[in-house]
PDB file of N, CA and C in Angstrom:
ATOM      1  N   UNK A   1      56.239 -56.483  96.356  1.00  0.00           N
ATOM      2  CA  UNK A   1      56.604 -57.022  95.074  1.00  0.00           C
ATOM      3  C   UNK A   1      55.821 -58.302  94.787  1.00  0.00           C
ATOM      4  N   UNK A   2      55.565 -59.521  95.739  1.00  0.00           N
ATOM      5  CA  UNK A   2      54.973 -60.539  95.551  1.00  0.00           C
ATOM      6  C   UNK A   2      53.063 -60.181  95.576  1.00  0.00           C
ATOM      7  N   UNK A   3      52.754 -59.036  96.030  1.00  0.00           N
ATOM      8  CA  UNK A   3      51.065 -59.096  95.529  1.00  0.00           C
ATOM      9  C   UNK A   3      51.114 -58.287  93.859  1.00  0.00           C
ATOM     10  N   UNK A   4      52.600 -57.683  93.565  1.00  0.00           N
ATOM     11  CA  UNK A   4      52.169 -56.999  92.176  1.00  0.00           C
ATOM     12  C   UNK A   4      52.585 -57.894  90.887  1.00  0.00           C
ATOM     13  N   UNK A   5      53.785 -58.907  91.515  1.00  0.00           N
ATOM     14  CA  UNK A   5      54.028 -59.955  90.592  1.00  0.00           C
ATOM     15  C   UNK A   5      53.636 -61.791  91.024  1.00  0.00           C
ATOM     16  N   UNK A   6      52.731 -62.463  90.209  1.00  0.00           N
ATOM     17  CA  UNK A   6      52.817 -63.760  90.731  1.00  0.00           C
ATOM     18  C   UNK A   6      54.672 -64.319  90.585  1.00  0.00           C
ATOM     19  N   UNK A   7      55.527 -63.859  89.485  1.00  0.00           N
ATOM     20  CA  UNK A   7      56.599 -64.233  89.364  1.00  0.00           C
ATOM     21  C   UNK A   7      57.165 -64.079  91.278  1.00  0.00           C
ATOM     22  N   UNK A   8      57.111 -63.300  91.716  1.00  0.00           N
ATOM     23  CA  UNK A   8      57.528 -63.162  92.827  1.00  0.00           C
ATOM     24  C   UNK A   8      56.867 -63.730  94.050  1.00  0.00           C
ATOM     25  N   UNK A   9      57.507 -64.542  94.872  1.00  0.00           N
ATOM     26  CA  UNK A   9      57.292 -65.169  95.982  1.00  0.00           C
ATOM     27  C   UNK A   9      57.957 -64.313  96.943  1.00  0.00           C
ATOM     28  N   UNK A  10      56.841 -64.487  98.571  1.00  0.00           N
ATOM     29  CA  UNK A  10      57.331 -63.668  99.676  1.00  0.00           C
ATOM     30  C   UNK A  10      56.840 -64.330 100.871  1.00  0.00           C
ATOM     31  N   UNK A  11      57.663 -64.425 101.467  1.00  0.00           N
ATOM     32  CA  UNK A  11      57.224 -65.380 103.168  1.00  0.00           C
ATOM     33  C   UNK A  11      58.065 -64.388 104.171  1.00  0.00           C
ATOM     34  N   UNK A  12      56.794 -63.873 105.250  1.00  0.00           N
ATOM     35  CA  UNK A  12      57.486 -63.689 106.283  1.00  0.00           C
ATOM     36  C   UNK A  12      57.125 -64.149 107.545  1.00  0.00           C
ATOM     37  N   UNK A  13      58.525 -64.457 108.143  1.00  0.00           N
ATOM     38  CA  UNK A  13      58.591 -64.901 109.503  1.00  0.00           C
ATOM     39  C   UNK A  13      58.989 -64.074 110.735  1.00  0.00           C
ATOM     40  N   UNK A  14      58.175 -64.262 111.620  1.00  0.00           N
ATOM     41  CA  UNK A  14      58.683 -63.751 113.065  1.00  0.00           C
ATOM     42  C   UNK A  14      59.809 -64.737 113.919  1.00  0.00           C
ATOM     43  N   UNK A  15      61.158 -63.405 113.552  1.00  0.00           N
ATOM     44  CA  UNK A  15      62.353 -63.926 114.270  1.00  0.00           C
ATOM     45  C   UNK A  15      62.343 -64.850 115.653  1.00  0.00           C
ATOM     46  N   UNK A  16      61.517 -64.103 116.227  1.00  0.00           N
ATOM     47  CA  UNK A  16      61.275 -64.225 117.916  1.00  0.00           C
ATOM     48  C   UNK A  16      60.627 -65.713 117.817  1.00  0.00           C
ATOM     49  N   UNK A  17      59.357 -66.101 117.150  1.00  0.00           N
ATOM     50  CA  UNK A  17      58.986 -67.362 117.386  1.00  0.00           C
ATOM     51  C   UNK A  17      59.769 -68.444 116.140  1.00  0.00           C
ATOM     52  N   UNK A  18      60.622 -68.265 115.350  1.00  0.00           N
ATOM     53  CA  UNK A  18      61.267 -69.255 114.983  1.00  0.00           C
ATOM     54  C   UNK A  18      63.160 -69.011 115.316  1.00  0.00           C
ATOM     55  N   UNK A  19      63.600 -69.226 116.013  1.00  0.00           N
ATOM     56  CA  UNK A  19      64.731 -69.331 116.447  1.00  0.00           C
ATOM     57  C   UNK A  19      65.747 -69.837 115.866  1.00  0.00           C
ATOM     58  N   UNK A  20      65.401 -70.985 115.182  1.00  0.00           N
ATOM     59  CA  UNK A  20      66.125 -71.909 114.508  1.00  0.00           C
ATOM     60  C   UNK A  20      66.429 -71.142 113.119  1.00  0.00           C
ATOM     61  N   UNK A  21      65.752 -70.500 112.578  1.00  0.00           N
ATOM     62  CA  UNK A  21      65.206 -70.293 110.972  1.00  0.00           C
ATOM     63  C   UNK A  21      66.736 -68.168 111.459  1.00  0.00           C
ATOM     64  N   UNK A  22      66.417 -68.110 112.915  1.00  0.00           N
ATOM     65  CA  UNK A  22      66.952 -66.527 112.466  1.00  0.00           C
ATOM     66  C   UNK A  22      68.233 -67.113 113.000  1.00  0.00           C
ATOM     67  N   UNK A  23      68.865 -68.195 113.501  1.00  0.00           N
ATOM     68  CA  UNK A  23      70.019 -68.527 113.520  1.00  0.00           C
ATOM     69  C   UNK A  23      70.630 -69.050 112.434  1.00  0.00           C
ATOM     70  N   UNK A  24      70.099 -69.329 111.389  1.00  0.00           N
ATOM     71  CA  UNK A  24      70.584 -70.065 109.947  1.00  0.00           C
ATOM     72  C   UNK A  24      70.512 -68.778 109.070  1.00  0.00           C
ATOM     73  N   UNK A  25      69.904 -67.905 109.406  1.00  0.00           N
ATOM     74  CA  UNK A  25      70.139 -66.526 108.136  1.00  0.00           C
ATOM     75  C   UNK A  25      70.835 -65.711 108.995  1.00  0.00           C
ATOM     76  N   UNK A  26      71.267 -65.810 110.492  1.00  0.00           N
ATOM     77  CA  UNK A  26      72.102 -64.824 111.269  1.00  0.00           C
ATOM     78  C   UNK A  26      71.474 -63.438 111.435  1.00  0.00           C
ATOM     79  N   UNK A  27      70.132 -63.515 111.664  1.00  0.00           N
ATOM     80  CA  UNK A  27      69.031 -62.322 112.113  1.00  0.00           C
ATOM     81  C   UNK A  27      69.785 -61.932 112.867  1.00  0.00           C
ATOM     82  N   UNK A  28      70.144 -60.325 112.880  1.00  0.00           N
ATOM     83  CA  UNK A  28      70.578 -59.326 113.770  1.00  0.00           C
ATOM     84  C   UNK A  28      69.905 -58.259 113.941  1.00  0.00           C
ATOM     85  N   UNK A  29      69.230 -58.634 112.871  1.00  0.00           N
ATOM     86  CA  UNK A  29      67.869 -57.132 113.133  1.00  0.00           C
ATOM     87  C   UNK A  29      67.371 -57.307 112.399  1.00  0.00           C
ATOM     88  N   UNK A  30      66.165 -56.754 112.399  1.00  0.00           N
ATOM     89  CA  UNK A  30      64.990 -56.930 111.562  1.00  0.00           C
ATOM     90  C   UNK A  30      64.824 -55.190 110.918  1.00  0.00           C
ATOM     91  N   UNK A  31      63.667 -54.764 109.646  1.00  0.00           N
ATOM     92  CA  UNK A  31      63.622 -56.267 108.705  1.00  0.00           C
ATOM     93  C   UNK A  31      64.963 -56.725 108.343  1.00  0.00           C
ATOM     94  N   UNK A  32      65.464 -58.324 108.001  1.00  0.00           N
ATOM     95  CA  UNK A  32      65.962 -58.793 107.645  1.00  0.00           C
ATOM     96  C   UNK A  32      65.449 -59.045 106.587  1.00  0.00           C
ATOM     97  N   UNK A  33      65.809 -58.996 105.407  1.00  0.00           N
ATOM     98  CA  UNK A  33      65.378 -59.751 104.173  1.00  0.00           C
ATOM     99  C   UNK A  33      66.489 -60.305 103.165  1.00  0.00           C
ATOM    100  N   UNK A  34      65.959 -61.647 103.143  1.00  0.00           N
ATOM    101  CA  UNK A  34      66.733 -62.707 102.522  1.00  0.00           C
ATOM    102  C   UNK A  34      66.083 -63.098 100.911  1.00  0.00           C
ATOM    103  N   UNK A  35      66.974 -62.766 100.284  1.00  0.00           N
ATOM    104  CA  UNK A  35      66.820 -63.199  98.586  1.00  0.00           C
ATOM    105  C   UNK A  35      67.228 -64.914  98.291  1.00  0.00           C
ATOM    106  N   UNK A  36      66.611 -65.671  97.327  1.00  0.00           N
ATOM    107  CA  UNK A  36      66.595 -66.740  97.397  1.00  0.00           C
ATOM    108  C   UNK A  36      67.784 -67.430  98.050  1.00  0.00           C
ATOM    109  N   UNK A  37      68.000 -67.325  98.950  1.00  0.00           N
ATOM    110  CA  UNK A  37      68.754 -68.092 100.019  1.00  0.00           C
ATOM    111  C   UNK A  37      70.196 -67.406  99.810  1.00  0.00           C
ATOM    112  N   UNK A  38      70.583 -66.841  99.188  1.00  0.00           N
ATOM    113  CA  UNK A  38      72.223 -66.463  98.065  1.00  0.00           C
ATOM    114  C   UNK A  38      72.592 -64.909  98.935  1.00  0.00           C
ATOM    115  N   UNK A  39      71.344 -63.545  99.116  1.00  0.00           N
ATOM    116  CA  UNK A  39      71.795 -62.563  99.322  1.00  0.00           C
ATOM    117  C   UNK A  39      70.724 -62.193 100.481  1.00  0.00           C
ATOM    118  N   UNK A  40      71.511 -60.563 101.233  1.00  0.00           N
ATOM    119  CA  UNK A  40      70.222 -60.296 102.373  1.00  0.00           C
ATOM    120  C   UNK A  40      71.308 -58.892 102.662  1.00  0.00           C
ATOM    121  N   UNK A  41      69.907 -57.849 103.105  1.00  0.00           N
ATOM    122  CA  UNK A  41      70.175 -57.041 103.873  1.00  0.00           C
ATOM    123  C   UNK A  41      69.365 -56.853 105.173  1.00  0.00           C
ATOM    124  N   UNK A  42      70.144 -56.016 105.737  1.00  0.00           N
ATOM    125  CA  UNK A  42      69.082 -55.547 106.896  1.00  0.00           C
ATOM    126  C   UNK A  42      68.606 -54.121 106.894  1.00  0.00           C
ATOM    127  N   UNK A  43      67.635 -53.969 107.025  1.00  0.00           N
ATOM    128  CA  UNK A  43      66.957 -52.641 107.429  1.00  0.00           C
ATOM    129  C   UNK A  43      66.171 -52.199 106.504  1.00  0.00           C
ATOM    130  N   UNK A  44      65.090 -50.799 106.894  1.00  0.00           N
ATOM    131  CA  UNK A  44      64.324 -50.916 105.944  1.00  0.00           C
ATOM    132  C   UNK A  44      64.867 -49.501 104.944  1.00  0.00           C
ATOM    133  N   UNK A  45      64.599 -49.735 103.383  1.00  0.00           N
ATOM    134  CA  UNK A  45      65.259 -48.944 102.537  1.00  0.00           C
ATOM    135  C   UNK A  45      64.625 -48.499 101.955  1.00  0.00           C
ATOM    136  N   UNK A  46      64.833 -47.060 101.594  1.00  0.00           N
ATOM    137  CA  UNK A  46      63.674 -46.614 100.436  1.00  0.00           C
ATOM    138  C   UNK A  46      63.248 -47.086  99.476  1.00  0.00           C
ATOM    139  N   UNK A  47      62.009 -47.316  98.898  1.00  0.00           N
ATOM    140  CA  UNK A  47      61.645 -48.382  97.619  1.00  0.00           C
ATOM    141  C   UNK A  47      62.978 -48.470  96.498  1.00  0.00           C
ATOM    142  N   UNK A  48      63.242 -47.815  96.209  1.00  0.00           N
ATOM    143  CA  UNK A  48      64.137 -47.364  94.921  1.00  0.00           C
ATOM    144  C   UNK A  48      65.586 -48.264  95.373  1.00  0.00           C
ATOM    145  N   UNK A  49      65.809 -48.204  96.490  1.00  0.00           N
ATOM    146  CA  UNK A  49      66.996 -48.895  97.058  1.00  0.00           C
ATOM    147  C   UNK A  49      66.697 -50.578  96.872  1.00  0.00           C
ATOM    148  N   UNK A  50      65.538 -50.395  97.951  1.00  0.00           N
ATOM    149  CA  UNK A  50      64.846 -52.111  98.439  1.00  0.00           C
ATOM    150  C   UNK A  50      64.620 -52.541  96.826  1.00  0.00           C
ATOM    151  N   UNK A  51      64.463 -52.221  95.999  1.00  0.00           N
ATOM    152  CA  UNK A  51      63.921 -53.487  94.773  1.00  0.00           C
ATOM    153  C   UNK A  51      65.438 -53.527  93.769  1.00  0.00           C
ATOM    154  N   UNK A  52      66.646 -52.017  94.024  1.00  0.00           N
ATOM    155  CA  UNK A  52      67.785 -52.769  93.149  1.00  0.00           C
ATOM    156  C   UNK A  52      68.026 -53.680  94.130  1.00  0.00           C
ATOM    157  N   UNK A  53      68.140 -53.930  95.294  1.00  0.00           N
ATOM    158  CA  UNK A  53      68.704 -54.378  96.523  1.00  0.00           C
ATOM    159  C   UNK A  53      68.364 -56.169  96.219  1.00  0.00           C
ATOM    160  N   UNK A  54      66.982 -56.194  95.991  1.00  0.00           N
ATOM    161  CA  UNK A  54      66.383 -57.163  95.905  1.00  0.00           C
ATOM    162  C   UNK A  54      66.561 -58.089  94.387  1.00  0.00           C
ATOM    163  N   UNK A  55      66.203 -57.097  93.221  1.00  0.00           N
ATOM    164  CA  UNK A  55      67.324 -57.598  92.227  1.00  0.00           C
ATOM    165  C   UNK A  55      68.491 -58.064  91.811  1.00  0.00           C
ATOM    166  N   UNK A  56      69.290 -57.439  92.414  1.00  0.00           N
ATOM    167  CA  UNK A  56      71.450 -57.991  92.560  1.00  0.00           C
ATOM    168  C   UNK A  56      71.246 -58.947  93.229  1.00  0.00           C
ATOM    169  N   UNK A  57      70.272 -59.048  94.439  1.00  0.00           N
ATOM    170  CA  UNK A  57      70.251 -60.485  95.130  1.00  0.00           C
ATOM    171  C   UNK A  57      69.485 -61.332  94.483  1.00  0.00           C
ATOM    172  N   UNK A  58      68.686 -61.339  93.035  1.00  0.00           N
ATOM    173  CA  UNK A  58      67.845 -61.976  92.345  1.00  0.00           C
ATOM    174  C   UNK A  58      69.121 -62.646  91.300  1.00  0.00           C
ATOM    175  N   UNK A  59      70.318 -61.853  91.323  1.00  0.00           N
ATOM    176  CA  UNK A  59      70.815 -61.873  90.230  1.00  0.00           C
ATOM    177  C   UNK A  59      70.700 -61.447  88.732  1.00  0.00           C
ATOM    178  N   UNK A  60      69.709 -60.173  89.054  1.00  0.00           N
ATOM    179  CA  UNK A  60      69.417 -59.377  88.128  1.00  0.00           C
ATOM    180  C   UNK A  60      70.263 -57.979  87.835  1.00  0.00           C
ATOM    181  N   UNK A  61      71.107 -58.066  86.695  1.00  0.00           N
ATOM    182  CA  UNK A  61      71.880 -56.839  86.610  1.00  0.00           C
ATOM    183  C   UNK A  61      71.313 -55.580  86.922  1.00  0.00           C
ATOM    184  N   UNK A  62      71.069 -54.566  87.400  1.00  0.00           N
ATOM    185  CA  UNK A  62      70.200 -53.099  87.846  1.00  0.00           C
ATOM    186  C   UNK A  62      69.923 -52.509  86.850  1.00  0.00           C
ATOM    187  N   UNK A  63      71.428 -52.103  86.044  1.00  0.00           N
ATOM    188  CA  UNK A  63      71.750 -51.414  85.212  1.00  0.00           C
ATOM    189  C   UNK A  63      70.442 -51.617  83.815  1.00  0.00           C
ATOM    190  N   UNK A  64      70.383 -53.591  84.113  1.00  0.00           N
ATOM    191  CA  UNK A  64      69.610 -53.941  82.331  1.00  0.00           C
ATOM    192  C   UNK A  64      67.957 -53.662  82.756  1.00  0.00           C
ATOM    193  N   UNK A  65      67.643 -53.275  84.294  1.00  0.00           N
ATOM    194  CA  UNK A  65      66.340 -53.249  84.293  1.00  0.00           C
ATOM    195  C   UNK A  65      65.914 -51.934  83.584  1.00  0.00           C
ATOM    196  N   UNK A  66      64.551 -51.851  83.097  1.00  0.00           N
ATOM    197  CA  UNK A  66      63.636 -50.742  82.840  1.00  0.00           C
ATOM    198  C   UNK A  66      63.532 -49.844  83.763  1.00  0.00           C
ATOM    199  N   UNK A  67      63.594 -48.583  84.147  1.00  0.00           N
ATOM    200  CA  UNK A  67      63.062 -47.504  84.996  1.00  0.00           C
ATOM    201  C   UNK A  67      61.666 -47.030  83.869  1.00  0.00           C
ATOM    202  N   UNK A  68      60.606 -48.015  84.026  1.00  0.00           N
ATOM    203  CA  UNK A  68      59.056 -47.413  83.478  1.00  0.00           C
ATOM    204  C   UNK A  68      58.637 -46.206  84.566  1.00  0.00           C
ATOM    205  N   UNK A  69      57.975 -45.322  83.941  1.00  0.00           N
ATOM    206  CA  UNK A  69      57.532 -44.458  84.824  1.00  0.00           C
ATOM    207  C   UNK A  69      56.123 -44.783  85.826  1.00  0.00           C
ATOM    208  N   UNK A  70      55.908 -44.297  86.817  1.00  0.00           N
ATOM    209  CA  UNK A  70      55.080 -45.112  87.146  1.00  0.00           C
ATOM    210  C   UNK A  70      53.791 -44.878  87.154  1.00  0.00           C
ATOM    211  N   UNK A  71      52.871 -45.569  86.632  1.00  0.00           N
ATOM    212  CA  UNK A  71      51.267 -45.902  86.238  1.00  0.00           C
ATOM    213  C   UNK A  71      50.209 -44.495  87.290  1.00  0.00           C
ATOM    214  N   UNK A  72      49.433 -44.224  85.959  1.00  0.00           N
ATOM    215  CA  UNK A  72      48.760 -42.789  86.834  1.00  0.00           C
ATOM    216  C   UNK A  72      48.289 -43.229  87.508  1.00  0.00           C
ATOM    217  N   UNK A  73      47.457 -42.705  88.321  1.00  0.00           N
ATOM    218  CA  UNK A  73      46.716 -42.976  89.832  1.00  0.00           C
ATOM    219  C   UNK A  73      45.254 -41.925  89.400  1.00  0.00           C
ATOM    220  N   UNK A  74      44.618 -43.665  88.429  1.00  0.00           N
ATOM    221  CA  UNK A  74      43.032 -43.543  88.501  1.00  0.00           C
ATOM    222  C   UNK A  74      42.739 -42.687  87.645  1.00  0.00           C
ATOM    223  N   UNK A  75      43.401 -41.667  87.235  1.00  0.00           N
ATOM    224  CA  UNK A  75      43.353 -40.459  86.124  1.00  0.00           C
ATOM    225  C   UNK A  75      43.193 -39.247  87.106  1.00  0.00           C
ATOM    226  N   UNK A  76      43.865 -39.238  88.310  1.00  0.00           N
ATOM    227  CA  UNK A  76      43.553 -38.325  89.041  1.00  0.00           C
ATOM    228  C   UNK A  76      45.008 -37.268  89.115  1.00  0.00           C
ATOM    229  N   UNK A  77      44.680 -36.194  88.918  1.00  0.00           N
ATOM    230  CA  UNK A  77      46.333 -34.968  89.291  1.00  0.00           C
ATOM    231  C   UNK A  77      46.439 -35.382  90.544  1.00  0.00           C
ATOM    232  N   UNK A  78      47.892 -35.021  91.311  1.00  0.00           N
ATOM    233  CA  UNK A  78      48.379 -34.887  91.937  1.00  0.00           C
ATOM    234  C   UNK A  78      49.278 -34.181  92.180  1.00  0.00           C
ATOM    235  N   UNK A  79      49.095 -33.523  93.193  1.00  0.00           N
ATOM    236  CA  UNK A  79      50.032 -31.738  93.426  1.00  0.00           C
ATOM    237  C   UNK A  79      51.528 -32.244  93.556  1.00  0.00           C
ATOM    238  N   UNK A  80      52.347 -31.445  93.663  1.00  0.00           N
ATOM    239  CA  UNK A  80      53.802 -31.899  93.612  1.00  0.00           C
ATOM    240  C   UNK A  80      53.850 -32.143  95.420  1.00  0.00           C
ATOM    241  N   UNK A  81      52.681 -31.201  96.157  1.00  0.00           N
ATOM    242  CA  UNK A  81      52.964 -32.193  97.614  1.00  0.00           C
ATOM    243  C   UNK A  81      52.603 -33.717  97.901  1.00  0.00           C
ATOM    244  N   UNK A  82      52.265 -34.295  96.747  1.00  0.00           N
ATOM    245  CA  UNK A  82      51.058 -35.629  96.610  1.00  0.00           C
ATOM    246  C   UNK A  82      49.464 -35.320  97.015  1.00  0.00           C
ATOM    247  N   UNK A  83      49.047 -36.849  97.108  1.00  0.00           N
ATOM    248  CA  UNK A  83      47.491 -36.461  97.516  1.00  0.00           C
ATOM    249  C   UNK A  83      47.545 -35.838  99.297  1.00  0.00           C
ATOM    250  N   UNK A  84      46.227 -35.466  99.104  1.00  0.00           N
ATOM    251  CA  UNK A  84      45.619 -34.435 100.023  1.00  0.00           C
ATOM    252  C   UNK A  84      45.234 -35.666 101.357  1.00  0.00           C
ATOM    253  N   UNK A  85      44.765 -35.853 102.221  1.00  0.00           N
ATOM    254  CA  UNK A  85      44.954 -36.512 103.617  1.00  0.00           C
ATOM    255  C   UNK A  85      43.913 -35.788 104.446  1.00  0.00           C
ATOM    256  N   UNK A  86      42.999 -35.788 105.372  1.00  0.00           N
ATOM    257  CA  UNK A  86      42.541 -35.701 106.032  1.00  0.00           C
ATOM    258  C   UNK A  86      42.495 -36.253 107.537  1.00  0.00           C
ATOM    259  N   UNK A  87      42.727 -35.586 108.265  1.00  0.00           N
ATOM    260  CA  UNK A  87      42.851 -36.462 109.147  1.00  0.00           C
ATOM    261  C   UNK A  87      41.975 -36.023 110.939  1.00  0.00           C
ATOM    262  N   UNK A  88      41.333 -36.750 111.523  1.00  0.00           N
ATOM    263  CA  UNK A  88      40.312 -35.800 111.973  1.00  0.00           C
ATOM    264  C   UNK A  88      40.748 -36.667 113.467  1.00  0.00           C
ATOM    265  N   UNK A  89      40.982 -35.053 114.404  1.00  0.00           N
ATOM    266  CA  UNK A  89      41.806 -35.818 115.729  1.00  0.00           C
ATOM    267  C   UNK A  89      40.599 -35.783 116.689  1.00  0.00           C
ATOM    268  N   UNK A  90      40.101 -36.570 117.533  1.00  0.00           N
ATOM    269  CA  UNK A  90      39.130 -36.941 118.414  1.00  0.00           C
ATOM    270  C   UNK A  90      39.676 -36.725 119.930  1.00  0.00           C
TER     271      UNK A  90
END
């Protein structure tokens, strides 16, 4: 969210070398993610989850956001399996 919006700020820290910082947000597992100091979950969530997740903890109602559809990719089709992958085992 913070490389697609400048509105959005993002810092992450490693629990293990700051101690102090995962005893004041009560790190129990990682990811931990903490919304401006107010809300937090743990674990990792499907996009669709992670950004209402991240909103209610923004204090952004869910309900009043936009669901835009999302931006083509380059002008290129894409099959209903997504793009194609290659992958070449050595």
């Amino acid at each position: 969210m913070a490389l697609a919006s400048p509105q959005v700020r993002a810092i992450c820290v490693e629990a293990n070398e700051f101690p102090y910082l995962s005893n004041q947000f009560r790190v129990r597992g990682v990811p931990h993610t903490v919304i401006n100091r107010r809300a937090s979950f743990v674990g990792a969530l499907p996009e669709p989850d992670f950004v209402a997740a991240v909103l209610e903890g923004a204090g952004i109602p869910v309900e009043d956001t936009p669901h835009p559809d999302p931006p083509p990719l380059g002008g290129r089709e894409i099959s209903a399996r997504g793009p194609s992958t290659e992958i070449a085992a050595s």
